[in-house]
C-alpha atoms as a PDB file:
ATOM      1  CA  UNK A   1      10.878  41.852 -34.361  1.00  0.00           C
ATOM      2  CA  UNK A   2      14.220  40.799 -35.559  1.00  0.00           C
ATOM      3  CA  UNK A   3      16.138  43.894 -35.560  1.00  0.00           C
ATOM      4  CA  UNK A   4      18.092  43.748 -32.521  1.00  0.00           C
ATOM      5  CA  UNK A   5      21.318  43.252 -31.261  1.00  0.00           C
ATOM      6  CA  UNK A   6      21.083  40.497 -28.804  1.00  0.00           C
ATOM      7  CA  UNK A   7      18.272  37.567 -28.494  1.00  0.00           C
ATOM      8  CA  UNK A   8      17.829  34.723 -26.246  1.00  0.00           C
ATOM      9  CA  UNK A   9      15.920  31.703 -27.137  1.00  0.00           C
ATOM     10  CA  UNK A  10      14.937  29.312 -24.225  1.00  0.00           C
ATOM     11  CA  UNK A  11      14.463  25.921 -25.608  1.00  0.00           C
ATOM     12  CA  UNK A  12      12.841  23.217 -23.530  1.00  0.00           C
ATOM     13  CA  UNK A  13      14.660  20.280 -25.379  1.00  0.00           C
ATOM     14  CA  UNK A  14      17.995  20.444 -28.014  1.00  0.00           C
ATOM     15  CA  UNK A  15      16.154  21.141 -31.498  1.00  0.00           C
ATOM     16  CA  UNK A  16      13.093  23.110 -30.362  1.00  0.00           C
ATOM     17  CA  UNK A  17      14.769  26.019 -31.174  1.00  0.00           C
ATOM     18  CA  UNK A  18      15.099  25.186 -34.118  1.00  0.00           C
ATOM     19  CA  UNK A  19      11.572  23.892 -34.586  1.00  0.00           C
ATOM     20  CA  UNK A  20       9.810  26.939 -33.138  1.00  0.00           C
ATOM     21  CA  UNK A  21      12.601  29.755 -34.261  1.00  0.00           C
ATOM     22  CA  UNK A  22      15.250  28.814 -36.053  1.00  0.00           C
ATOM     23  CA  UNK A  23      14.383  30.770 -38.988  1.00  0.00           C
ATOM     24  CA  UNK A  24      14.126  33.922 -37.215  1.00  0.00           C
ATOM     25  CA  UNK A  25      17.463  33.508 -35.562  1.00  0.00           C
ATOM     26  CA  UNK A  26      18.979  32.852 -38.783  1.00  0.00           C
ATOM     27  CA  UNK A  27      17.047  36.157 -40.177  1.00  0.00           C
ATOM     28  CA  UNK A  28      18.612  37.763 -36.844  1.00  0.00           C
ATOM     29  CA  UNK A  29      22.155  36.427 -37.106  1.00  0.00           C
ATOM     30  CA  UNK A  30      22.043  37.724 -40.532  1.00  0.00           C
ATOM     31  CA  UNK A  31      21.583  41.446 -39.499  1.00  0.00           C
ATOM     32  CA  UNK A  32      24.335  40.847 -36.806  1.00  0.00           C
ATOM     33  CA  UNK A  33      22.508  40.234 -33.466  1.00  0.00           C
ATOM     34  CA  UNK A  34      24.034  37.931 -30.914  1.00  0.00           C
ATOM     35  CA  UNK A  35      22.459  34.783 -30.676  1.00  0.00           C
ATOM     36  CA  UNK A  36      22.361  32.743 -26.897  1.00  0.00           C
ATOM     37  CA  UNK A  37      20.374  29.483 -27.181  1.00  0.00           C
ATOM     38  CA  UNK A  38      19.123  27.806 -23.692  1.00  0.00           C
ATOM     39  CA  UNK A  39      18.611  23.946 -23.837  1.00  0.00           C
ATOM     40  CA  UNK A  40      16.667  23.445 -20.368  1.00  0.00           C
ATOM     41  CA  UNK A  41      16.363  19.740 -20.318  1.00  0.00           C
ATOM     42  CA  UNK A  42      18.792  17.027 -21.304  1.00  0.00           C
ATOM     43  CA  UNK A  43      16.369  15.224 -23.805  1.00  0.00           C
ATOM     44  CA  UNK A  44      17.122  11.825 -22.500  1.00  0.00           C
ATOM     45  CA  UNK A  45      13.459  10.793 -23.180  1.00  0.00           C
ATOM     46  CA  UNK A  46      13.717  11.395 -26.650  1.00  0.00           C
ATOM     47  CA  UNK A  47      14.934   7.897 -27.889  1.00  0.00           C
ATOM     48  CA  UNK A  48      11.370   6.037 -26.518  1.00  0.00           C
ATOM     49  CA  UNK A  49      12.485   2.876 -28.818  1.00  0.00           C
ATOM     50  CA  UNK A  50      16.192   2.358 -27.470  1.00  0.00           C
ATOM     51  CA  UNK A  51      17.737   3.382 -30.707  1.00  0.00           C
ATOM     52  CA  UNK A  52      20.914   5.313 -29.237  1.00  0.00           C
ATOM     53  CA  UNK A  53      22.883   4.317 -26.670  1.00  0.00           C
ATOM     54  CA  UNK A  54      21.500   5.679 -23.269  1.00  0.00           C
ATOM     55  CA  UNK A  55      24.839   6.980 -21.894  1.00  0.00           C
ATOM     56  CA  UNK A  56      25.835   8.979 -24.465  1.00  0.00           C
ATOM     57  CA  UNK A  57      22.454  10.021 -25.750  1.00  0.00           C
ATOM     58  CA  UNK A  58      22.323  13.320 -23.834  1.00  0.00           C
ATOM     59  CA  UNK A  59      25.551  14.508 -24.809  1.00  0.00           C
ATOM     60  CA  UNK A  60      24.511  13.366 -28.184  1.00  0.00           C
ATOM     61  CA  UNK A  61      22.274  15.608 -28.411  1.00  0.00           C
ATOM     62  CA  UNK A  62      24.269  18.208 -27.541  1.00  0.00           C
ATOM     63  CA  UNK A  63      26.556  17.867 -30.058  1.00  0.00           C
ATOM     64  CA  UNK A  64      23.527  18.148 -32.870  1.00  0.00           C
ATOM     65  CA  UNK A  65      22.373  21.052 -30.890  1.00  0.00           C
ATOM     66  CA  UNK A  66      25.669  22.781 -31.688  1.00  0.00           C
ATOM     67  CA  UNK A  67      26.013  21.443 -35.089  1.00  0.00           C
ATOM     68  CA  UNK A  68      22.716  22.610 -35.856  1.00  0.00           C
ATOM     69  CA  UNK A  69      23.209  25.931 -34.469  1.00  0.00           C
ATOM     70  CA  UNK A  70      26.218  26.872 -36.788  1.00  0.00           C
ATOM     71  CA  UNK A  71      23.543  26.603 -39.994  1.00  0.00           C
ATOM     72  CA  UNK A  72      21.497  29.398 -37.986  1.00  0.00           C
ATOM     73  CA  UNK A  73      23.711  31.386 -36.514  1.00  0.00           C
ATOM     74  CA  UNK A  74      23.856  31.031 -32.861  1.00  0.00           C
ATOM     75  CA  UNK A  75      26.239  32.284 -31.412  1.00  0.00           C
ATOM     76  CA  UNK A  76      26.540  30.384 -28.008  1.00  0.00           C
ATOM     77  CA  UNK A  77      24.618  27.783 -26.532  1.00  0.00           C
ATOM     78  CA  UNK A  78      24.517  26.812 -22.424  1.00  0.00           C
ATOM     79  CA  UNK A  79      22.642  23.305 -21.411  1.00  0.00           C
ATOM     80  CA  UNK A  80      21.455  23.266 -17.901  1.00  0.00           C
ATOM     81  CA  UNK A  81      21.053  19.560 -18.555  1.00  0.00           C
ATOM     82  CA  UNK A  82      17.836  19.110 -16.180  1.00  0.00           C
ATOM     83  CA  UNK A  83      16.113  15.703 -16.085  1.00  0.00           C
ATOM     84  CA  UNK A  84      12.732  16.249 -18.232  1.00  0.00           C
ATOM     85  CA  UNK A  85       9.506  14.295 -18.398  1.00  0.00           C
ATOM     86  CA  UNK A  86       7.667  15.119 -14.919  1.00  0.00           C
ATOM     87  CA  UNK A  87       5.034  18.003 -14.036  1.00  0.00           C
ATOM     88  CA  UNK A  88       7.296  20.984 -12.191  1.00  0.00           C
ATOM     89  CA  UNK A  89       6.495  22.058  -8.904  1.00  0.00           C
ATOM     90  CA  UNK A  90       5.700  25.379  -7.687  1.00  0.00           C
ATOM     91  CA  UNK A  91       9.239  25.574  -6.217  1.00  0.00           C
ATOM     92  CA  UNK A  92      10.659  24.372  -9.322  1.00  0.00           C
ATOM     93  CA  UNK A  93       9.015  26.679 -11.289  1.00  0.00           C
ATOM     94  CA  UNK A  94      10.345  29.276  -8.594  1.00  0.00           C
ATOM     95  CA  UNK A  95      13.923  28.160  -8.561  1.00  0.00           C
ATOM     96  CA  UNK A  96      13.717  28.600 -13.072  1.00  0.00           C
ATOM     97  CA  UNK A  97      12.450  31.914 -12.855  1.00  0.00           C
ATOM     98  CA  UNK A  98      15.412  32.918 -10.606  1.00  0.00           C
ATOM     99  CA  UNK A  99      17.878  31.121 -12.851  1.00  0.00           C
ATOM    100  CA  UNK A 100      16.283  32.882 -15.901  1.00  0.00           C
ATOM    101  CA  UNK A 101      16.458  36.177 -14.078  1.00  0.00           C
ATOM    102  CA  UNK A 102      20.287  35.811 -13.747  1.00  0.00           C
ATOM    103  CA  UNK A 103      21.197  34.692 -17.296  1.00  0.00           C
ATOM    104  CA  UNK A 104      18.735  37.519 -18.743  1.00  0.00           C
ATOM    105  CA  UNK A 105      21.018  39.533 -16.410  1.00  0.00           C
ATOM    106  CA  UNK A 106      24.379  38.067 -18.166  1.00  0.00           C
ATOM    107  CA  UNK A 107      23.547  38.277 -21.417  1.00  0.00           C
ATOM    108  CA  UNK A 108      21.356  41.647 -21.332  1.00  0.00           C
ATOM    109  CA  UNK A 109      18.896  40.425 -24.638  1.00  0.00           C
ATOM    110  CA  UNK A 110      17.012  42.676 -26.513  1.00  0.00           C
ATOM    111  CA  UNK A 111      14.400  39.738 -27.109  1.00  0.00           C
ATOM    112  CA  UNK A 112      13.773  36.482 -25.816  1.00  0.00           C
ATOM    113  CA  UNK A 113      11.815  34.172 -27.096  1.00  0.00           C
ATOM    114  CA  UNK A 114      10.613  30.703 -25.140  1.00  0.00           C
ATOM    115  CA  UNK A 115       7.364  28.486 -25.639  1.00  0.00           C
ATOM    116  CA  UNK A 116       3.783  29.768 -25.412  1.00  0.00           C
ATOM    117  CA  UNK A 117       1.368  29.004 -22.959  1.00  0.00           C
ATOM    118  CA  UNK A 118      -0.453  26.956 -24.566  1.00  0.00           C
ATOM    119  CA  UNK A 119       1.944  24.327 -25.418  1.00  0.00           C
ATOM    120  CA  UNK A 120       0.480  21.192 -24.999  1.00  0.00           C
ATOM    121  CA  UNK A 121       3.628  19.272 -24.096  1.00  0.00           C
ATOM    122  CA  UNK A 122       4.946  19.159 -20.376  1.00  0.00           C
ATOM    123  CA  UNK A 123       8.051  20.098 -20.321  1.00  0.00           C
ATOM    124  CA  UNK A 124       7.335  23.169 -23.249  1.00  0.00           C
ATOM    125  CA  UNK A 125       4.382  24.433 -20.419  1.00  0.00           C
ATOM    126  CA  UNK A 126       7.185  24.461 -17.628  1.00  0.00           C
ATOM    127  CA  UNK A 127       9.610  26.472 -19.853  1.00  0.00           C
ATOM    128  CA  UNK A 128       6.638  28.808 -20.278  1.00  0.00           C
ATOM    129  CA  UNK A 129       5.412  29.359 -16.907  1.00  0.00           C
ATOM    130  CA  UNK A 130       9.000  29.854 -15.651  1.00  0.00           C
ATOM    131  CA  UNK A 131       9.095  32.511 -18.108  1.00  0.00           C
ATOM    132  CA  UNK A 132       6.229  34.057 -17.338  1.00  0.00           C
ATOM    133  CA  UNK A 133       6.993  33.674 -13.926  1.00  0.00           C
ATOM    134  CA  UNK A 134      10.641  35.030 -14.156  1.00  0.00           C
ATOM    135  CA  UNK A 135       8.973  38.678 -16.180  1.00  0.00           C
ATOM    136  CA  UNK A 136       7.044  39.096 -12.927  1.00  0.00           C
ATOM    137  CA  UNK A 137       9.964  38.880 -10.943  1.00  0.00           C
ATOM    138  CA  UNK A 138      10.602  43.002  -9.429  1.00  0.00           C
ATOM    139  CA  UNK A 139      13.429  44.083 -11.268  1.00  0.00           C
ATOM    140  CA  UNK A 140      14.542  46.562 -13.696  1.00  0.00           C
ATOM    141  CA  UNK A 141      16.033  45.248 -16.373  1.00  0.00           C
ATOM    142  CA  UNK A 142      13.303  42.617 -16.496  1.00  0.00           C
ATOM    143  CA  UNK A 143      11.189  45.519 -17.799  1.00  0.00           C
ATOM    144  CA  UNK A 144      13.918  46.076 -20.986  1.00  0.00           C
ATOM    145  CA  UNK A 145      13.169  43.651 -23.566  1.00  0.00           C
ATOM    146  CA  UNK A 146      10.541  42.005 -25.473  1.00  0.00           C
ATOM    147  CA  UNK A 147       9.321  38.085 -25.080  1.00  0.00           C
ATOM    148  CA  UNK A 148       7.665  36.589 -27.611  1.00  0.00           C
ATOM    149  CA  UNK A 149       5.918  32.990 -27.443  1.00  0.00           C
ATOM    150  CA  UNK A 150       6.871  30.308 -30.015  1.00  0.00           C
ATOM    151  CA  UNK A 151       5.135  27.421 -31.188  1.00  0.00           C
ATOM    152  CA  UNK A 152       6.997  23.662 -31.604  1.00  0.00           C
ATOM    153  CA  UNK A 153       3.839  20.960 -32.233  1.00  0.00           C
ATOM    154  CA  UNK A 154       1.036  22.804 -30.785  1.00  0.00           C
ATOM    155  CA  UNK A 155      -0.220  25.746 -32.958  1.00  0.00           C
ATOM    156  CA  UNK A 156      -1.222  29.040 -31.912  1.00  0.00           C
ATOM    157  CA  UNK A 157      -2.857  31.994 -32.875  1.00  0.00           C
ATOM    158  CA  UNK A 158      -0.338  34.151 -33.962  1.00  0.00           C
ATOM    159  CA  UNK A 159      -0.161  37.743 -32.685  1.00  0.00           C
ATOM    160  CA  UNK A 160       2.938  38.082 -35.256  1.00  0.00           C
ATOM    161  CA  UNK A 161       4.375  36.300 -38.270  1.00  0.00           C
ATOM    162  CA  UNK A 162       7.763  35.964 -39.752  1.00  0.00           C
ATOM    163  CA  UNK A 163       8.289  35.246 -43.093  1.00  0.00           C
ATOM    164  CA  UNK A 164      11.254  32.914 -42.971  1.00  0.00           C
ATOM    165  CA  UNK A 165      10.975  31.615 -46.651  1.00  0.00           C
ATOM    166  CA  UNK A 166      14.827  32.830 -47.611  1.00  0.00           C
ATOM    167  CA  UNK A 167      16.587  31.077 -44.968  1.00  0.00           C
ATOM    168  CA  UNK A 168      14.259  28.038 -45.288  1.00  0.00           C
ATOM    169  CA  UNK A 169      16.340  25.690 -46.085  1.00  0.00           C
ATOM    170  CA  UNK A 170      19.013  27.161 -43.769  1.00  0.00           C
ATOM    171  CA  UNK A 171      16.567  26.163 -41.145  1.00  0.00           C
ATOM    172  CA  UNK A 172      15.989  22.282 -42.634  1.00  0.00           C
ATOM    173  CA  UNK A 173      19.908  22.239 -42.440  1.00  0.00           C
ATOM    174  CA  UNK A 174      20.223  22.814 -39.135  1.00  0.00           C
ATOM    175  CA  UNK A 175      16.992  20.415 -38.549  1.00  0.00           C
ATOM    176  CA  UNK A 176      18.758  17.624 -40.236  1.00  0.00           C
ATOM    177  CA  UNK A 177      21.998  17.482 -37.503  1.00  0.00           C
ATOM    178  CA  UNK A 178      19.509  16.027 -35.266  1.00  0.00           C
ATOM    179  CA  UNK A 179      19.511  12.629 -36.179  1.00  0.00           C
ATOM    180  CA  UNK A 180      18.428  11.243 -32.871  1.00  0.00           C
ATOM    181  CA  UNK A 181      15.173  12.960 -33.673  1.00  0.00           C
ATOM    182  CA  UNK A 182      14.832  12.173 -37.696  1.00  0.00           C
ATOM    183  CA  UNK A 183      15.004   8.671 -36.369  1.00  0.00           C
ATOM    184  CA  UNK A 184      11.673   8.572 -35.817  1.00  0.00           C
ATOM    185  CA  UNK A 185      10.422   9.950 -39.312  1.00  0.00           C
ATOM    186  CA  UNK A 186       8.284  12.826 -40.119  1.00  0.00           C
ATOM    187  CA  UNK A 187       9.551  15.713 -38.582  1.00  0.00           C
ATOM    188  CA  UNK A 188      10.387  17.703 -41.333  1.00  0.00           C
ATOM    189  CA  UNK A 189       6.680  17.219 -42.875  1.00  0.00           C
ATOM    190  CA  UNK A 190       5.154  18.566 -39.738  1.00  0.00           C
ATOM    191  CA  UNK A 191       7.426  21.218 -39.428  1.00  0.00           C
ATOM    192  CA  UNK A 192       6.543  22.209 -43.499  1.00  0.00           C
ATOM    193  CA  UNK A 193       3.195  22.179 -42.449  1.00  0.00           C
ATOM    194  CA  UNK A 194       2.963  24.157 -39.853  1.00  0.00           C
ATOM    195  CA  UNK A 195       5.155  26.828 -41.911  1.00  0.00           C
ATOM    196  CA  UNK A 196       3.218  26.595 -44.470  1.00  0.00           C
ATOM    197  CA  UNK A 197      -0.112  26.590 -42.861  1.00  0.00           C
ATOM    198  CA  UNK A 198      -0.852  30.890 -42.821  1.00  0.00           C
ATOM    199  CA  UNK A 199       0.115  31.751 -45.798  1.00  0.00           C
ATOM    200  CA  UNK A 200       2.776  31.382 -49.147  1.00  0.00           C
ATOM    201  CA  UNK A 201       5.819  30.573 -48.399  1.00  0.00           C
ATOM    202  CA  UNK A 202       7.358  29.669 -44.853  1.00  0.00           C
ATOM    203  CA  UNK A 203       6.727  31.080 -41.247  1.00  0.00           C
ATOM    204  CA  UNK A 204       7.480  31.171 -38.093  1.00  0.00           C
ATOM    205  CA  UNK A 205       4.251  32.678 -36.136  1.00  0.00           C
ATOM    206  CA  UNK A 206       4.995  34.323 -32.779  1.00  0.00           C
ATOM    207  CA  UNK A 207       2.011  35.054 -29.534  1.00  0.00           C
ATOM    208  CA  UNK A 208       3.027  37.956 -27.325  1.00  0.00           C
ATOM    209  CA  UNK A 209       4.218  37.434 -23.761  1.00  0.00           C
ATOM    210  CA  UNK A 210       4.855  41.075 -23.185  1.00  0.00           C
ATOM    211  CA  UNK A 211       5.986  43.919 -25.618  1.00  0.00           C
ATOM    212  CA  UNK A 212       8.063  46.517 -24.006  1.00  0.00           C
ATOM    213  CA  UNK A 213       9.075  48.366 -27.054  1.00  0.00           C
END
């Protein structure tokens, strides 16, 4: 699953890619893929208790997105910068899939990967649908690449698993630039246990949106 050249990882919020895949794009910077990170939302809602200024919280974030990235490998990240936090319309979801349709068409990935289904949070099941919407768009070059579901909070049942044990702490690296998020305390104990949950060692467990290779 990680041997390709290019992959795109759409993120709801900055740091969920790291939560839900950042060991697998470190495992696929390592064998020299290009990495392209979407943030979709701006992650203002992420400081509930005031503890970061409000004005400079989004680009904040940004900053430990890209920070956090280097650890991993990315190799470029864009930020649409969307306000998060409310249920998406049908039209919304519409005008995402279109915007997802003409970045896949920029950067041309060999895999993307982008929250399951079943992601309990709202903004995570928007992300999703758009997705899912976007690979039922009628186009050609939607047909050329894999997309695989990631989990951030809300665990799945994993069609695939990757063992991400030697870049582990390469992962907790990039995990610990977001200190808007570590604010709030046990992130990185959730995020051991979910790794930890299938088997020994760490992974990352994947559900199959559709497999075109």
């Amino acid at each position: 699953m990680i041997e390709v050249e290019s992959l795109l990882v759409i993120a709801p919020h900055p740091d969920d890619e790291i939560l839900g895949c950042g060991g697998t794009i470190a495992l696929a910077a390592e064998r020299g893929a290009q990495v392209n990170v979407l943030v979709v939302f701006d992650g203002a809602a992420g400081d509930p208790d005031r503890l970061f200024d409000l004005g400079e919280y989004p680009s904040k974030r940004r900053r430990e997105a890209r920070a956090g990235g280097k650890h991993i490998g990315v190799s470029e990240y864009t930020f649409w910068n969307l306000p998060e936090g409310h249920l998406a319309l049908e039209h919304e979801i519409d005008q995402g899939a279109k915007l997802l349709q003409e970045l896949v068409h920029t950067i041309r990935p060999q895999l993307v990967l982008a929250p399951w289904a079943g992601d309990e949070h709202p903004d995570h099941h928007t992300v999703s649908r758009a997705v899912q919407r976007m690979l039922e768009l009628p186009d050609t070059h939607l047909d050329s690449f894999d997309a695989w579901g990631f989990e951030v909070w809300s665990p799945l049942d994993p069609d695939h698993l990757v063992d991400v044990s030697t870049v582990w702490e390469s992962k907790l690296d990039a995990l610990k630039e977001h200190a808007t998020q570590l604010a709030y305390g046990g992130m990185i104990e959730k995020l051991t246990d979910l790794a930890t949950r299938h088997n020994a060692g760490h992974f990352e467990a994947f559900m199959k949106i559709r497999s075109e290779r």
